[in-house]
Protein backbone atom coordinates (compact mmCIF):
# COMPACT_ATOMS: atom_id res chain seq x y z
CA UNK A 1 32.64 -87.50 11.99
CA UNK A 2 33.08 -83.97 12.66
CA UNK A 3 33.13 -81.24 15.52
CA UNK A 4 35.05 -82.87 18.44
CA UNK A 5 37.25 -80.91 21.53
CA UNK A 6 38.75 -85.04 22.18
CA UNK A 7 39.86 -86.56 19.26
CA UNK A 8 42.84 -85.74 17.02
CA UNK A 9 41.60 -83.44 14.95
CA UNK A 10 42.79 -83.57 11.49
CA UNK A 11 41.19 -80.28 10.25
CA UNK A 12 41.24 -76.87 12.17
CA UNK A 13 38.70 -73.93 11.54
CA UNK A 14 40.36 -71.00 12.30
CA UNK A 15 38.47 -67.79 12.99
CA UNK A 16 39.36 -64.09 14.23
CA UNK A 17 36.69 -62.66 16.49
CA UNK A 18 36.23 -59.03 17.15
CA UNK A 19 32.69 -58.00 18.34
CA UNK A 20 30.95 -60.59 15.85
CA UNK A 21 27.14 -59.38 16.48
CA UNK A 22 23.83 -60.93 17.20
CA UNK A 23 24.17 -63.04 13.94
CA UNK A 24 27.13 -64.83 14.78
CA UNK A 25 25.58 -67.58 16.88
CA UNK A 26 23.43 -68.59 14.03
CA UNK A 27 27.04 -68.21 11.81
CA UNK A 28 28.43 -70.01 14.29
CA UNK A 29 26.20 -73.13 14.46
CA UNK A 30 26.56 -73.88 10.79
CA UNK A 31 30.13 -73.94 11.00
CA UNK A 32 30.02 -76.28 13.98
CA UNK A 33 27.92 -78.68 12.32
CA UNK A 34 29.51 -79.04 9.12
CA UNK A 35 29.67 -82.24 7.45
CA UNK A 36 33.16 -83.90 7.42
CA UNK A 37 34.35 -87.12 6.55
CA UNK A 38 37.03 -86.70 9.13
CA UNK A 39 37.43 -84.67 12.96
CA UNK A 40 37.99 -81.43 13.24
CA UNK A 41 38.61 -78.37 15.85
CA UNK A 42 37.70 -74.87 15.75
CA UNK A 43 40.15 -72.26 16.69
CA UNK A 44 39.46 -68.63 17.93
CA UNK A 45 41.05 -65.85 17.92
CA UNK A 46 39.55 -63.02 19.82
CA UNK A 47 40.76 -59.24 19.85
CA UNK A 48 39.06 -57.69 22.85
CA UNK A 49 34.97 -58.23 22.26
CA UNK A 50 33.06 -56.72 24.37
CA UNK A 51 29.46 -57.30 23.02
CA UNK A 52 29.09 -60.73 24.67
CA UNK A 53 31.18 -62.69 21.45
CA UNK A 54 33.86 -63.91 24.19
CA UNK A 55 31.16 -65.70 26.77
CA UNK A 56 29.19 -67.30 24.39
CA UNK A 57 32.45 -68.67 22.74
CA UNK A 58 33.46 -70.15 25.95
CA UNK A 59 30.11 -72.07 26.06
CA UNK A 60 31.23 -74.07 22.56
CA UNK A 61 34.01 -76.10 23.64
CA UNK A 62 36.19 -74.61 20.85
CA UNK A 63 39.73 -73.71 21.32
CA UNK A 64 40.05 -69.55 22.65
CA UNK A 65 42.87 -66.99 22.58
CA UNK A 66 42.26 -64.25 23.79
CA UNK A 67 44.23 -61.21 22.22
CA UNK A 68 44.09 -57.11 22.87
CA UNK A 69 42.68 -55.45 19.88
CA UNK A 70 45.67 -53.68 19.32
CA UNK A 71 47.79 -56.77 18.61
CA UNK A 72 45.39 -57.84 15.73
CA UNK A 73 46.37 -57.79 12.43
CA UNK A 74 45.64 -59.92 9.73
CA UNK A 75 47.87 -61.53 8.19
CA UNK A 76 50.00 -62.03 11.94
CA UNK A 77 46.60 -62.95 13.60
CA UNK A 78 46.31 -66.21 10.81
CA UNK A 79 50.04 -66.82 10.93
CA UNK A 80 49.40 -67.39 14.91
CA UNK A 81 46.61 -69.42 13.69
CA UNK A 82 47.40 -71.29 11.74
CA UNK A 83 50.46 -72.29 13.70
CA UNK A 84 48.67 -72.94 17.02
CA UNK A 85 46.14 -75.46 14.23
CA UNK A 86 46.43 -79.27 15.21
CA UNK A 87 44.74 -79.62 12.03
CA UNK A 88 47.35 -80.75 8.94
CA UNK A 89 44.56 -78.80 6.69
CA UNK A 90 43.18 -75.19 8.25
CA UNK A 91 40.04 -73.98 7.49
CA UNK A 92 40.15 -69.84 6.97
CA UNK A 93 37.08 -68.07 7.82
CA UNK A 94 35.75 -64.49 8.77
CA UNK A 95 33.03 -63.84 11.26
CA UNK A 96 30.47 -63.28 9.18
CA UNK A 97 30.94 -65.71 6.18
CA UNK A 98 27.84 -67.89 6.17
CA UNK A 99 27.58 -71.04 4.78
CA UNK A 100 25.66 -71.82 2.70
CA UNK A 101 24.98 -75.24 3.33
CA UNK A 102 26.49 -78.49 5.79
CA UNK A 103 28.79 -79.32 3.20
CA UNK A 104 30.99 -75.79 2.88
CA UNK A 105 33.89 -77.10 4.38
CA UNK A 106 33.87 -80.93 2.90
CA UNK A 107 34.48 -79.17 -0.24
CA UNK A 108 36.95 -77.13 0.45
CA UNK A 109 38.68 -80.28 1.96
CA UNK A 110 38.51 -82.30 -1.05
CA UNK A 111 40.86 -79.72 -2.65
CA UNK A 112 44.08 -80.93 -0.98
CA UNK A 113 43.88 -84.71 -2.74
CA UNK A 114 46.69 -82.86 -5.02
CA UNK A 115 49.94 -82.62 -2.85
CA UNK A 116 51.20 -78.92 -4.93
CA UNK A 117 47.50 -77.61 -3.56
CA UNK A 118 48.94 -74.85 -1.36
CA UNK A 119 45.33 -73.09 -0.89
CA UNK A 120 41.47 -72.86 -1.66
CA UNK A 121 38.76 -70.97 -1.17
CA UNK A 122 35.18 -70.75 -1.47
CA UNK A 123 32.23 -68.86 -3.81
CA UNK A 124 30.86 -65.86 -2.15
CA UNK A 125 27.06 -64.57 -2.24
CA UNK A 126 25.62 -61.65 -1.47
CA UNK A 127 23.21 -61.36 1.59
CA UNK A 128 19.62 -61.21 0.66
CA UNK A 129 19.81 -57.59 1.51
CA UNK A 130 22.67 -56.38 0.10
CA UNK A 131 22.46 -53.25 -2.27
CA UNK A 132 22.33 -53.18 -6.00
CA UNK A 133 26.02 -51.35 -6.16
CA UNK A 134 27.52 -54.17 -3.83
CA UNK A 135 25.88 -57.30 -5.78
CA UNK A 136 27.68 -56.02 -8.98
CA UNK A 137 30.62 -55.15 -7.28
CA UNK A 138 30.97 -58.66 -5.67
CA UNK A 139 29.97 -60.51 -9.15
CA UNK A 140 32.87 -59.55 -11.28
CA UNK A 141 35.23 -60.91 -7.80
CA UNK A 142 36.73 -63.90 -8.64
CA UNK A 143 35.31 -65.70 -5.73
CA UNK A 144 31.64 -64.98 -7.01
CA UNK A 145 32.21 -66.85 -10.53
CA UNK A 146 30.09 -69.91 -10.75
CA UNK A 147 32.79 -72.17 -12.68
CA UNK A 148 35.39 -73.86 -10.93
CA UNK A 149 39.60 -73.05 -11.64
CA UNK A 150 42.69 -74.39 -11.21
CA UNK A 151 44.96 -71.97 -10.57
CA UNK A 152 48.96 -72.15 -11.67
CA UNK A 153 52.32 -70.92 -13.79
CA UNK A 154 54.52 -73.22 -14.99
CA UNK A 155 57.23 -70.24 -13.88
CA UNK A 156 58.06 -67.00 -13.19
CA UNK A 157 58.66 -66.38 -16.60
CA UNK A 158 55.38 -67.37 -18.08
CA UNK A 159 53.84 -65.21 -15.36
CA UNK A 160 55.88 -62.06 -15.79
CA UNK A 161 54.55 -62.17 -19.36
CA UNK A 162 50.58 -61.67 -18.59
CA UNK A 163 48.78 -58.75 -19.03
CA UNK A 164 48.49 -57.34 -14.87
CA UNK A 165 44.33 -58.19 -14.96
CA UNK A 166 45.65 -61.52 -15.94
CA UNK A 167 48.10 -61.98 -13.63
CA UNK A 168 45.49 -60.85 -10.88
CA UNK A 169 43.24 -64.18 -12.26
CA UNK A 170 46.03 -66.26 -11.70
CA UNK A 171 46.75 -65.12 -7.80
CA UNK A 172 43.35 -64.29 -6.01
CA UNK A 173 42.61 -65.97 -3.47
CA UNK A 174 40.04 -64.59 -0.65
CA UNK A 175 39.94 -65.36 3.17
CA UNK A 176 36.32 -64.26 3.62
CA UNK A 177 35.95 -68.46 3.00
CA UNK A 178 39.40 -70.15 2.15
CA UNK A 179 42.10 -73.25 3.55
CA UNK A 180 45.79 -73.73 3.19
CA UNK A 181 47.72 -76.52 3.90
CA UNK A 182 49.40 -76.03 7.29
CA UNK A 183 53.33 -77.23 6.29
CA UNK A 184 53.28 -74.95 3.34
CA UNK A 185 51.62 -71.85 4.91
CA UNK A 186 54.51 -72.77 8.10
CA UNK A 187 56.96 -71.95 5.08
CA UNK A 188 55.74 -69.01 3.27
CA UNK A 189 53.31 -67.64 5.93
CA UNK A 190 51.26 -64.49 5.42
CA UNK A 191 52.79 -60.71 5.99
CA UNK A 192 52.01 -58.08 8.27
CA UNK A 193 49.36 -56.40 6.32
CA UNK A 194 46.36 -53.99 6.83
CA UNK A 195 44.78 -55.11 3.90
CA UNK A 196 44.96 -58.20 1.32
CA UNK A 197 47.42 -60.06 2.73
CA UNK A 198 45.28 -63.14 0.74
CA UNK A 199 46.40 -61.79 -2.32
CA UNK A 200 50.03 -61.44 -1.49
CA UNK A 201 50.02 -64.78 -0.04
CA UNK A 202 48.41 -66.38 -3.04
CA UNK A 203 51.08 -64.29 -5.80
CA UNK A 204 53.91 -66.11 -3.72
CA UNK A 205 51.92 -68.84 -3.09
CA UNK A 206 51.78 -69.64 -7.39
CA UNK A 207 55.31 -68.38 -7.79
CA UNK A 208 56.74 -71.03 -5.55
CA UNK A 209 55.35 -73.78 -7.56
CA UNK A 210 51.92 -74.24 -6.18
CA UNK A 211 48.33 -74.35 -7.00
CA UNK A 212 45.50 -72.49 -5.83
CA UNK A 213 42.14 -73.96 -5.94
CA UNK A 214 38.49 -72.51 -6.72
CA UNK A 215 36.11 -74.29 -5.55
CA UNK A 216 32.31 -72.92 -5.95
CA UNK A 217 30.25 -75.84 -4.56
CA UNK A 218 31.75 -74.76 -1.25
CA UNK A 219 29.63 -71.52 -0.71
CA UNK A 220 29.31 -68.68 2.23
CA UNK A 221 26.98 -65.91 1.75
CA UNK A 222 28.87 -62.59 2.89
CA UNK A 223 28.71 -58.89 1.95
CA UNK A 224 28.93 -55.54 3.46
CA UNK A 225 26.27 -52.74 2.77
CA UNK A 226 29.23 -50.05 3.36
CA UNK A 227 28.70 -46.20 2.96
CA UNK A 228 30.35 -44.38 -0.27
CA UNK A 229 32.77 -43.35 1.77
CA UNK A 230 33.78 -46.78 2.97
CA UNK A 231 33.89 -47.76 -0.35
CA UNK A 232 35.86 -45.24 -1.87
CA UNK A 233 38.83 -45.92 0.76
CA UNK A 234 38.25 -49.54 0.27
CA UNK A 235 38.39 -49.04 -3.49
CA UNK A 236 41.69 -46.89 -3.02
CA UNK A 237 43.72 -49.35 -1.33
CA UNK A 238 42.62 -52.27 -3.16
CA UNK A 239 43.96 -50.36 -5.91
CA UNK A 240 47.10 -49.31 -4.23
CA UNK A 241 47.83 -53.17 -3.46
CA UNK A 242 47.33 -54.20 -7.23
CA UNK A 243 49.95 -51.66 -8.51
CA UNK A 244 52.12 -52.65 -6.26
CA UNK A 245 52.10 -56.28 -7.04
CA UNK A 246 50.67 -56.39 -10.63
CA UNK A 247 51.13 -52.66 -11.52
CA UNK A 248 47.33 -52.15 -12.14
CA UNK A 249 46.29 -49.38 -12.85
CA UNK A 250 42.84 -49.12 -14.62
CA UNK A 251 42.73 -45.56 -15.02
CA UNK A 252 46.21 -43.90 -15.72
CA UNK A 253 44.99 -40.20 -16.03
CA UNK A 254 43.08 -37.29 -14.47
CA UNK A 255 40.82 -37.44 -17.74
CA UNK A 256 40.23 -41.17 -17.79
CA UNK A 257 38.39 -40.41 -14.23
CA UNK A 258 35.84 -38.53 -15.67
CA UNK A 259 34.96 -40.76 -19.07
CA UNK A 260 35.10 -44.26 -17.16
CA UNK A 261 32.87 -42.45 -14.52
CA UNK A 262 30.55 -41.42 -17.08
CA UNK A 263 30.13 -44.74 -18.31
CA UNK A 264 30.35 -46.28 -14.97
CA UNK A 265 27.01 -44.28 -14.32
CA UNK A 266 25.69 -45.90 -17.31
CA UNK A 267 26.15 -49.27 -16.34
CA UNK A 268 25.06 -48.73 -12.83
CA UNK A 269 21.89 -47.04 -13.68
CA UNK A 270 21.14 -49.93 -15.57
CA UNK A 271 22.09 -52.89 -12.22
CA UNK A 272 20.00 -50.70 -10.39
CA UNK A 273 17.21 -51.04 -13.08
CA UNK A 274 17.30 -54.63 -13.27
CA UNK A 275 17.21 -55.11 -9.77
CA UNK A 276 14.28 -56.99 -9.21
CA UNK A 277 14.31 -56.55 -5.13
CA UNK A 278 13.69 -52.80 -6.14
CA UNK A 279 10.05 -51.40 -5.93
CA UNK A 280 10.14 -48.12 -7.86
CA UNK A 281 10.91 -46.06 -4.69
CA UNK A 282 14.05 -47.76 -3.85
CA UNK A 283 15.54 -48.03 -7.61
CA UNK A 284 14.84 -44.01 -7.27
CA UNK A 285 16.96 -43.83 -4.41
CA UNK A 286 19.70 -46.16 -5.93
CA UNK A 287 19.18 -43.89 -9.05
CA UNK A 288 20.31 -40.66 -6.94
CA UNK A 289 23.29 -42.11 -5.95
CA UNK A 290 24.37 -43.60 -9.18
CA UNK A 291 26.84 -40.42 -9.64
CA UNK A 292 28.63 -39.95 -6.03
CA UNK A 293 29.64 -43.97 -6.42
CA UNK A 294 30.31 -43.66 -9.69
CA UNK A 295 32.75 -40.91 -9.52
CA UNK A 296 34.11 -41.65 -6.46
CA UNK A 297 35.38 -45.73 -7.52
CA UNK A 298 36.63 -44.42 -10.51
CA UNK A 299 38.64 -41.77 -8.82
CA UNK A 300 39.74 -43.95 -5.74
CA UNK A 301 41.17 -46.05 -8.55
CA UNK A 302 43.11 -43.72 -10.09
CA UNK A 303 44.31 -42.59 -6.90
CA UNK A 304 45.45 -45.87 -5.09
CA UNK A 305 47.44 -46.74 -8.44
CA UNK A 306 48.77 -43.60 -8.17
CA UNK A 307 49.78 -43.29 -4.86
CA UNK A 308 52.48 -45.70 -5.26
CA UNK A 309 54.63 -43.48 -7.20
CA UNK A 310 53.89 -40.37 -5.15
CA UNK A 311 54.75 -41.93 -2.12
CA UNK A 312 57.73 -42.96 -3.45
CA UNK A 313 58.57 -39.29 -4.69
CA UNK A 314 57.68 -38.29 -1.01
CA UNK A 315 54.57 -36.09 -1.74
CA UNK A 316 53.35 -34.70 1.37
CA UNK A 317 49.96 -34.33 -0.59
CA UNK A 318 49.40 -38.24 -1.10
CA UNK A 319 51.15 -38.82 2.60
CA UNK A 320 48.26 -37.11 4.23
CA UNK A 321 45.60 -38.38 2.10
CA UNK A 322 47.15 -42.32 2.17
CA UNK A 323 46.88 -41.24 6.03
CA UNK A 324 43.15 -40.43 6.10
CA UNK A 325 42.16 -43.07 3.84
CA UNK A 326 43.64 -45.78 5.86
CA UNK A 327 41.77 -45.16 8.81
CA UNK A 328 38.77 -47.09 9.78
CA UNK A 329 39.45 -49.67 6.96
């Protein structure tokens, strides 16, 4: 079994499409010929592509909506998903997640033998090309850890008690590669979110009772070389998000910023040192920018956390700089 546009599918892959590049074909073609030991669709979203994504979708036999690019967003995009899926399982997955192999999906699959499953999701890997900051970054993630978890509270209570970096274990879940079961995510479906609505989902997903599955041996090889920039506003809202759910906050003062930095620059100098994709030339240009990214996580940490309670207060400061650093992210 597998791909079919006849039969009653009992699996859906789901995927929002926005200008998905000159990769996505190949992308696209491992998807479609996953191994499954039952039928299933796949299910496009589109916002508005205009680099050709759109024609060569309508080639595939797969299911397409067609959406302006205003209307996206992502948790509302995967509610409308999931509930146009014929699938009882649906398959999450970005644009650019790779997998890593024909059986990326069967695994993920396999997860939902346990009826209080709510969700899984997959091991990420970095692209052969990504850069030394972004391997480390994605290796402490809990979707890059090799060993698989079951992931649970017997209630609230017992979950109210962990330590927040604890509590974060317990939740994450990632749609770069992930599935939910259909009936629950009908019940508690994602919220309107610019950014980690998987995370909110999976905290309510484990306080209603459920489990969340990770499941490694279903792999997709995904990163993002983004600019300093990029990551710093990335970095900031990420932050932002875990204070307001798990009241996070790494770095609780202006003088923490500068002695985790320092010792951020420490450890990076040595990931860039060990990289062994490095010639000397390149670790010396990793090397020079060991400081700006070490600074500038460190500080977009202490920021996002603190943002929450400044925004609150109404500072017109943090109003105009949430503003800025929401754009483009």
């Amino acid at each position: 079994m597998g791909f079919t546009n006849t039969e009653e599918p009992k699996v859906t892959l789901f995927m929002p499409t926005w200008n998905a590049g000159p990769e996505f074909p190949e992308i696209f073609r491992r998807m479609k010929e996953q191994k499954l030991d039952r039928p299933f669709e796949i299910l496009v979203i589109d916002s508005g592509s205009r680099d050709g994504t759109v024609e060569f979708l309508k080639k595939q036999g797969v299911r397409l909506i067609q959406i302006s690019n205003q209307e996206f967003n992502h948790g509302l995009t995967r509610n409308r998903g999931i509930e146009e899926a014929r699938g009882e399982i649906v398959v999450l997955a970005t644009q650019d997640a790779k997998p890593k192999d024909e059986f990326w999906m069967q695994r993920l699959v396999d997860c939902f033998e346990d009826p209080r499953v709510a969700g899984a999701y997959s091991r990420q890997l970095p692209r052969p090309d990504a850069n030394p900051f972004i391997k480390d970054r994605l290796s402490s993630w809990a979707a890059a850890k090799e060993e698989p978890r079951v992931q649970m509270v017997q209630n609230r209570e017992e979950f109210e008690a962990l330590p927040p970096l604890e509590k974060l274990g317990r939740v994450a879940f990632d749609n770069v590669s992930s599935s939910v079961r259909k009936s629950f995510a009908l019940e508690i479906p994602f919220r309107e979110r610019q950014f980690g609505e998987d995370l909110d989902w999976g905290h309510r997903a484990i306080l209603g009772g459920y489990k969340i599955i990770f499941e490694p041996r279903s792999k997709v090889i995904h990163s993002h070389n983004n600019s300093i920039w990029y990551e710093f506003k990335r970095v900031y809202l990420d932050h932002q998000n875990l204070h307001r759910i798990f009241g996070v906050h790494t770095i609780p003062r202006w003088k923490d910023v500068f002695t985790c930095s320092w010792h951020a620059m420490g450890h990076l100098s040595k990931v860039v040192g060990r990289d062994k994709d490095l010639g000397f030339l390149g670790k010396l240009w990793w090397w020079m920018k060991v400081p700006f990214y070490g600074f500038s996580q460190n500080l977009a940490q202490f920021l996002g956390a603190r943002s929450v309670r400044k925004l609150k207060e109404g500072s017109k400061a943090y109003k105009l700089l949430d503003q800025k650093l929401r754009k483009g992210v």
